[in-house]
C-alpha atoms as a PDB file:
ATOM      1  CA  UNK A   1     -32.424  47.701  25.493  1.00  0.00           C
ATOM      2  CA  UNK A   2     -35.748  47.333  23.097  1.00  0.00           C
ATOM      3  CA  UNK A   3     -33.291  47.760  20.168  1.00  0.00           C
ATOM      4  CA  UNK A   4     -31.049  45.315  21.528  1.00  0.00           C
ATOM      5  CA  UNK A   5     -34.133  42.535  22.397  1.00  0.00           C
ATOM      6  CA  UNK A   6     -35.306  43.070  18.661  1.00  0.00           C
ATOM      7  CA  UNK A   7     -32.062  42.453  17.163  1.00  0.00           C
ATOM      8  CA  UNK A   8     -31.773  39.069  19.677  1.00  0.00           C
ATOM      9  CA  UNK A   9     -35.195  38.518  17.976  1.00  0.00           C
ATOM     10  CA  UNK A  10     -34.194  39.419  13.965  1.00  0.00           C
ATOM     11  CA  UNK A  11     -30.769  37.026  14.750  1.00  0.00           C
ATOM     12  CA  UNK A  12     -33.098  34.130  16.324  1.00  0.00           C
ATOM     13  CA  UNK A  13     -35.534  34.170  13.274  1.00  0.00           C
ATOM     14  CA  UNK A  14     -32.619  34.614  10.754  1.00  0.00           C
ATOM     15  CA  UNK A  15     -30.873  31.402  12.582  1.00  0.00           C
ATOM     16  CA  UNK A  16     -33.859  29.345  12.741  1.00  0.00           C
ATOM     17  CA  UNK A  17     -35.000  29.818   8.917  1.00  0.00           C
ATOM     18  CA  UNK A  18     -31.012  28.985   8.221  1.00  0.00           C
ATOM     19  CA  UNK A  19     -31.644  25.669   9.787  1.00  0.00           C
ATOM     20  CA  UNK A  20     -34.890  25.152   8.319  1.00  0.00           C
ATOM     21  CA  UNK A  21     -33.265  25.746   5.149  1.00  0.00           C
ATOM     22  CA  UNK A  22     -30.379  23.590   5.342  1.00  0.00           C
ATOM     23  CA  UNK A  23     -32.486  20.719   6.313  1.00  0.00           C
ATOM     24  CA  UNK A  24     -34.957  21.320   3.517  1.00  0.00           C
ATOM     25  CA  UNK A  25     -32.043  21.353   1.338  1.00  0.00           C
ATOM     26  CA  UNK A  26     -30.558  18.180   2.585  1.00  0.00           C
ATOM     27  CA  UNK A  27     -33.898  16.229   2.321  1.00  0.00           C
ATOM     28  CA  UNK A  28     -33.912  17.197  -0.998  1.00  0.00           C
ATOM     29  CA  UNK A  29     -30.518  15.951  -1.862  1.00  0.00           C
ATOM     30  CA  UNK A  30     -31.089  12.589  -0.043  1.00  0.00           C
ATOM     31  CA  UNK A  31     -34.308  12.179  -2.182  1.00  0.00           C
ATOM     32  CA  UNK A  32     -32.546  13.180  -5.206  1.00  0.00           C
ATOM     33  CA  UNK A  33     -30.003  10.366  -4.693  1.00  0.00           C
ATOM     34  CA  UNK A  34     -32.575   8.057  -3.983  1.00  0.00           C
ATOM     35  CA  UNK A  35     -34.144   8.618  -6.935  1.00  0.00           C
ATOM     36  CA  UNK A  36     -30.989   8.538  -9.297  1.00  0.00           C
ATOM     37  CA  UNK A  37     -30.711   5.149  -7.661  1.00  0.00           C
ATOM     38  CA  UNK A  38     -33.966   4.130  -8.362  1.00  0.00           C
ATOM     39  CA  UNK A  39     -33.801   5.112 -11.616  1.00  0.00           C
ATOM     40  CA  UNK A  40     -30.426   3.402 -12.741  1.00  0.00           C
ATOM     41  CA  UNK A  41     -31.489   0.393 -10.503  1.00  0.00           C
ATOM     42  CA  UNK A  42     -34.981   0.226 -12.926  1.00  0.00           C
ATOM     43  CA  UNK A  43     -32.965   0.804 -16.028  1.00  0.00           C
ATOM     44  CA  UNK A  44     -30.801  -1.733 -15.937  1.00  0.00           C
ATOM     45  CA  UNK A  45     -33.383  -4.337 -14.672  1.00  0.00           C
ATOM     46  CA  UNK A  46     -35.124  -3.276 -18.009  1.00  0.00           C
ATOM     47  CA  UNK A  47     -32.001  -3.564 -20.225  1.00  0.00           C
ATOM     48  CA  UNK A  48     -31.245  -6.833 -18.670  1.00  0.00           C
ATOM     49  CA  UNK A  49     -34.606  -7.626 -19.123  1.00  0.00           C
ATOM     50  CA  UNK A  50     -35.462  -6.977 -22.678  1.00  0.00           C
ATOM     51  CA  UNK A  51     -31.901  -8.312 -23.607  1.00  0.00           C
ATOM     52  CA  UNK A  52     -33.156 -11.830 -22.294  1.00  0.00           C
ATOM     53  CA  UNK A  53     -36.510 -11.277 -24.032  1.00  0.00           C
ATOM     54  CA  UNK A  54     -34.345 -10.411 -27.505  1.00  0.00           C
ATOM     55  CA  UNK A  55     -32.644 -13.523 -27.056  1.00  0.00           C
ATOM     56  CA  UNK A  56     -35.801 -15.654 -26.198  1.00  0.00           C
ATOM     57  CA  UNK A  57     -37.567 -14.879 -29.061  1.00  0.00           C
ATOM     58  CA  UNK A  58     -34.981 -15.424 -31.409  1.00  0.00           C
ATOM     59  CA  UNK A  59     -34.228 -18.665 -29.841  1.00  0.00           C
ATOM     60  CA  UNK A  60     -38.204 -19.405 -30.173  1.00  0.00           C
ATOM     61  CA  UNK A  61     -38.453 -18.111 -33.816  1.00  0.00           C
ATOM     62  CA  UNK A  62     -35.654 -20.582 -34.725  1.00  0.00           C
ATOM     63  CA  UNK A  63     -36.695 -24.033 -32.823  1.00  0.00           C
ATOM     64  CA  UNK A  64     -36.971 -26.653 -35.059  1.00  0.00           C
ATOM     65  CA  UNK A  65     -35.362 -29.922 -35.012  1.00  0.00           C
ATOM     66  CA  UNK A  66     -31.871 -29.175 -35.085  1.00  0.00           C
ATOM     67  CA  UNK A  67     -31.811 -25.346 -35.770  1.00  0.00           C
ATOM     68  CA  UNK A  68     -31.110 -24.297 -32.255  1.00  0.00           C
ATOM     69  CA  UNK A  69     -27.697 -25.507 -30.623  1.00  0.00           C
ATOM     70  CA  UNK A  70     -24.771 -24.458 -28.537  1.00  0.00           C
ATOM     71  CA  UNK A  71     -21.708 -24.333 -30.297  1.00  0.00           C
ATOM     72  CA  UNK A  72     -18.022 -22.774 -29.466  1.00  0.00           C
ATOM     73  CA  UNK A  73     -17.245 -19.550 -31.330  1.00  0.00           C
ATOM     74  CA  UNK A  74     -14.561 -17.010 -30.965  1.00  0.00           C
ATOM     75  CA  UNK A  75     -12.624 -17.568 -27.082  1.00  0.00           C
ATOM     76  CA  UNK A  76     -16.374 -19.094 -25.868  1.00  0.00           C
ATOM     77  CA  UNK A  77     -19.465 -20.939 -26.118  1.00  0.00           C
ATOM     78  CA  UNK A  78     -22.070 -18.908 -28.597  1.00  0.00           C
ATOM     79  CA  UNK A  79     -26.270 -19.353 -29.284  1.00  0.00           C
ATOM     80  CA  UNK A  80     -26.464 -20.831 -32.745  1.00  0.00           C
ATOM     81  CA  UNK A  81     -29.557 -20.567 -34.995  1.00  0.00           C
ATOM     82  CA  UNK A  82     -29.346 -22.109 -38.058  1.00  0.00           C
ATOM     83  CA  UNK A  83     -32.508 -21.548 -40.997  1.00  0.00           C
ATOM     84  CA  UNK A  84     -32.271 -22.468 -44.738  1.00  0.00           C
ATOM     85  CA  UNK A  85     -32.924 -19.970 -47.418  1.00  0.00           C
ATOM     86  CA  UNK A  86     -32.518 -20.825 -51.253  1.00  0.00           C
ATOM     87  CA  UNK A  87     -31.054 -24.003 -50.357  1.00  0.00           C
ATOM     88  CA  UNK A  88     -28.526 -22.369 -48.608  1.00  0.00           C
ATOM     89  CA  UNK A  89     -28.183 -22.516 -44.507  1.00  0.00           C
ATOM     90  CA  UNK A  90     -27.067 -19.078 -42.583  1.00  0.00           C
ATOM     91  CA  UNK A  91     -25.873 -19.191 -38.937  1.00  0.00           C
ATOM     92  CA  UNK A  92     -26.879 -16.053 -36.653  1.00  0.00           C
ATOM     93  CA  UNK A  93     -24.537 -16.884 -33.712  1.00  0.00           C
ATOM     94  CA  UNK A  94     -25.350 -14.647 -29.956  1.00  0.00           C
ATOM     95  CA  UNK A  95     -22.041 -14.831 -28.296  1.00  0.00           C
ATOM     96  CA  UNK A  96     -20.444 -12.844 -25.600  1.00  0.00           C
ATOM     97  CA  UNK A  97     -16.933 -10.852 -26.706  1.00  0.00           C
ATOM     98  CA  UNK A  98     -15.413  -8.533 -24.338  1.00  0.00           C
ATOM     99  CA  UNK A  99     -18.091  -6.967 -22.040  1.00  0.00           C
ATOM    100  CA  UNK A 100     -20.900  -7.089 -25.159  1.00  0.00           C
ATOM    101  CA  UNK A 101     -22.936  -9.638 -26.094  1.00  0.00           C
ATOM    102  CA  UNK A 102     -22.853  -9.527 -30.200  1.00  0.00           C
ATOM    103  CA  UNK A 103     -24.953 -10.796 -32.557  1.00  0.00           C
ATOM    104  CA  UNK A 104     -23.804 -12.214 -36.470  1.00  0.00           C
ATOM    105  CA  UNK A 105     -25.728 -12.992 -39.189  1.00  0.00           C
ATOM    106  CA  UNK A 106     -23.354 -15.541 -42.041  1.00  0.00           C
ATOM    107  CA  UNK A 107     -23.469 -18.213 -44.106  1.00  0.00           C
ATOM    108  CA  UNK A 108     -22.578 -21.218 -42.415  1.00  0.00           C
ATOM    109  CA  UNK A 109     -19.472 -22.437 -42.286  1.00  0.00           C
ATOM    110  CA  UNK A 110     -17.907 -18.486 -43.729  1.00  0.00           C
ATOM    111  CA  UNK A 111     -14.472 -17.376 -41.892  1.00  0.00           C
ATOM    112  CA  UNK A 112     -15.981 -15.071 -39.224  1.00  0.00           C
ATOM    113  CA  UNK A 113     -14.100 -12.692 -36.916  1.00  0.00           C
ATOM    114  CA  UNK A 114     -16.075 -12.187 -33.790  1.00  0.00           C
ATOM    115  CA  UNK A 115     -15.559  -8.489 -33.678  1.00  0.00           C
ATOM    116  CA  UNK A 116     -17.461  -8.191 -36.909  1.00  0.00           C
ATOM    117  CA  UNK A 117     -20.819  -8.987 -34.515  1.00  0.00           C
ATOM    118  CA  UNK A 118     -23.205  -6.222 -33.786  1.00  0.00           C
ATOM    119  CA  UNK A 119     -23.432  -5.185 -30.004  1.00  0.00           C
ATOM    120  CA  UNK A 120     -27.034  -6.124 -28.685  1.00  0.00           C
ATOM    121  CA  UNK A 121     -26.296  -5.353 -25.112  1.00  0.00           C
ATOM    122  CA  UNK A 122     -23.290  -4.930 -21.892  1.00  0.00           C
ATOM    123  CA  UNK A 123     -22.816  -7.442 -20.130  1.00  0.00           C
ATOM    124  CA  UNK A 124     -19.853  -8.297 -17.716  1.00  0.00           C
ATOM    125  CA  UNK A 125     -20.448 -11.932 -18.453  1.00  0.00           C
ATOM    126  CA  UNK A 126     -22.754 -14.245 -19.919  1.00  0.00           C
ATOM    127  CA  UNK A 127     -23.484 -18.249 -19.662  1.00  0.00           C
ATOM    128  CA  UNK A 128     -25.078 -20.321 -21.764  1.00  0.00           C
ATOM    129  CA  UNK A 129     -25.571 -23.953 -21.174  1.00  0.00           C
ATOM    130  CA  UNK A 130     -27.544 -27.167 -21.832  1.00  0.00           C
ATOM    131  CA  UNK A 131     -28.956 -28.480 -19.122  1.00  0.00           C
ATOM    132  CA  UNK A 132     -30.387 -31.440 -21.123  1.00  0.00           C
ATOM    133  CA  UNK A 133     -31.368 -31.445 -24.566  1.00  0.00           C
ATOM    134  CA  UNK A 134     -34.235 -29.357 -25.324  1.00  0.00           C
ATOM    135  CA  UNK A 135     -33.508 -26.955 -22.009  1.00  0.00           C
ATOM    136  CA  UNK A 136     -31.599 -23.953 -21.977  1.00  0.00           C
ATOM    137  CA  UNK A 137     -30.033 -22.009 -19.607  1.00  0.00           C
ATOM    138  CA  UNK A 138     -29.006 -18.655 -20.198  1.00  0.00           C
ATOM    139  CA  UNK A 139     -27.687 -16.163 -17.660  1.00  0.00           C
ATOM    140  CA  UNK A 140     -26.028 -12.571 -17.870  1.00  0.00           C
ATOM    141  CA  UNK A 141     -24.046 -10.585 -15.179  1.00  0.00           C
ATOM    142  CA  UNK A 142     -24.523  -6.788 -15.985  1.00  0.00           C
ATOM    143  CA  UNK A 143     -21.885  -4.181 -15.865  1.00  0.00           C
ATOM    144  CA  UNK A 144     -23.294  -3.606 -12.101  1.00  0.00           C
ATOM    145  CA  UNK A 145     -23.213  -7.394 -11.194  1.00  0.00           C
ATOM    146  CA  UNK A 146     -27.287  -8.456 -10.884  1.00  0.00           C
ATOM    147  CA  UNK A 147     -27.713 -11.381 -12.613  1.00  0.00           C
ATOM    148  CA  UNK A 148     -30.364 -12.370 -13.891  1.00  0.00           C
ATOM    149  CA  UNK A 149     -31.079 -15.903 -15.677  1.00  0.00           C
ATOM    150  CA  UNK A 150     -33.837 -17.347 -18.380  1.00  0.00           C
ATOM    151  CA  UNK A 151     -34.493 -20.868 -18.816  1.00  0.00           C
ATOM    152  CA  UNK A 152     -35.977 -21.732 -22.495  1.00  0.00           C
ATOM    153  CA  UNK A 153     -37.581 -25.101 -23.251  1.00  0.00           C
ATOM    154  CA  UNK A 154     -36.868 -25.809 -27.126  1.00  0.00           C
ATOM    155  CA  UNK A 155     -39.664 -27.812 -28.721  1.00  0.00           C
ATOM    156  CA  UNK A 156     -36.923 -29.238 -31.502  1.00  0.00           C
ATOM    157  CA  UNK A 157     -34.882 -30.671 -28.253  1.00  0.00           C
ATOM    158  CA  UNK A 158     -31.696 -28.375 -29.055  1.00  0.00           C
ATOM    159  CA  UNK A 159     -28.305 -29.484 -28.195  1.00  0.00           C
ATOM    160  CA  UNK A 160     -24.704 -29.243 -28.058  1.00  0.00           C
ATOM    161  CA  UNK A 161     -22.651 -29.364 -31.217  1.00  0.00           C
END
């Protein structure tokens, strides 16, 4: 009978580290998952975020009477920032194609196909609007769906073209 209360004893310690183990390991897991979402959650707040800033400060290295405007380009409505170099003016146009936002850099009024742009970010969708001259409004939805939304005050009162 001692052999058989010490093996009732070995079989209760073996069962109870078991479940001490499995619910070590599935704390772990959940945290793990928490963090992944964490993670992806704070990287995409800081793509989204810097993407916004990009824009921004191109937007405010630009404003000058009349350099800054909304125009139509491609199937949409694209960022247009106009400068003059040699007597000659070049367009950079931030427009939304697909699910990118693209950037181009041409000499204005050149034959452009919007594919040609370089990607700057992913985006689902993006809006850009005047909400009276000199204000614009510029939101993205990301691949996720957060939006998020700037607002930039143009000192050379910007507008629609």
């Amino acid at each position: 009978m001692n052999r058989n209360q010490h093996s009732v004893e070995i079989l209760s310690l073996l069962l109870l580290f078991c479940v001490f183990a499995g619910a070590a390991m599935l704390v772990i897991a959940a945290g793990a998952n928490v963090y992944r979402q964490t993670a992806d959650s704070l990287e995409n707040q800081y793509n989204q975020r810097t993407f916004l800033s990009y824009v921004s400060m191109k937007i405010h290295h630009y404003d000058a009477v009349g350099n800054v405007f909304i125009s139509d380009f491609g199937d949409g409505q694209a960022i247009a920032l106009e400068e003059e170099i040699g007597g000659k003016t070049y367009r950079t146009l931030i427009y939304e194609i697909g699910d990118s936002v693209r950037e181009l850099y041409a000499a204005k009024g050149a034959q452009i196909d919007p594919a040609s742009g370089i990607e700057i970010a992913s985006v689902r969708s993006l809006d850009v609007r005047l909400i009276q001259d000199g204000l614009i409004r510029i939101a993205c939805i990301d691949l996720k769906g957060q939006q998020n939304e700037i607002f930039i005050h143009l000192r050379g009162n910007g507008v629609a073209r």
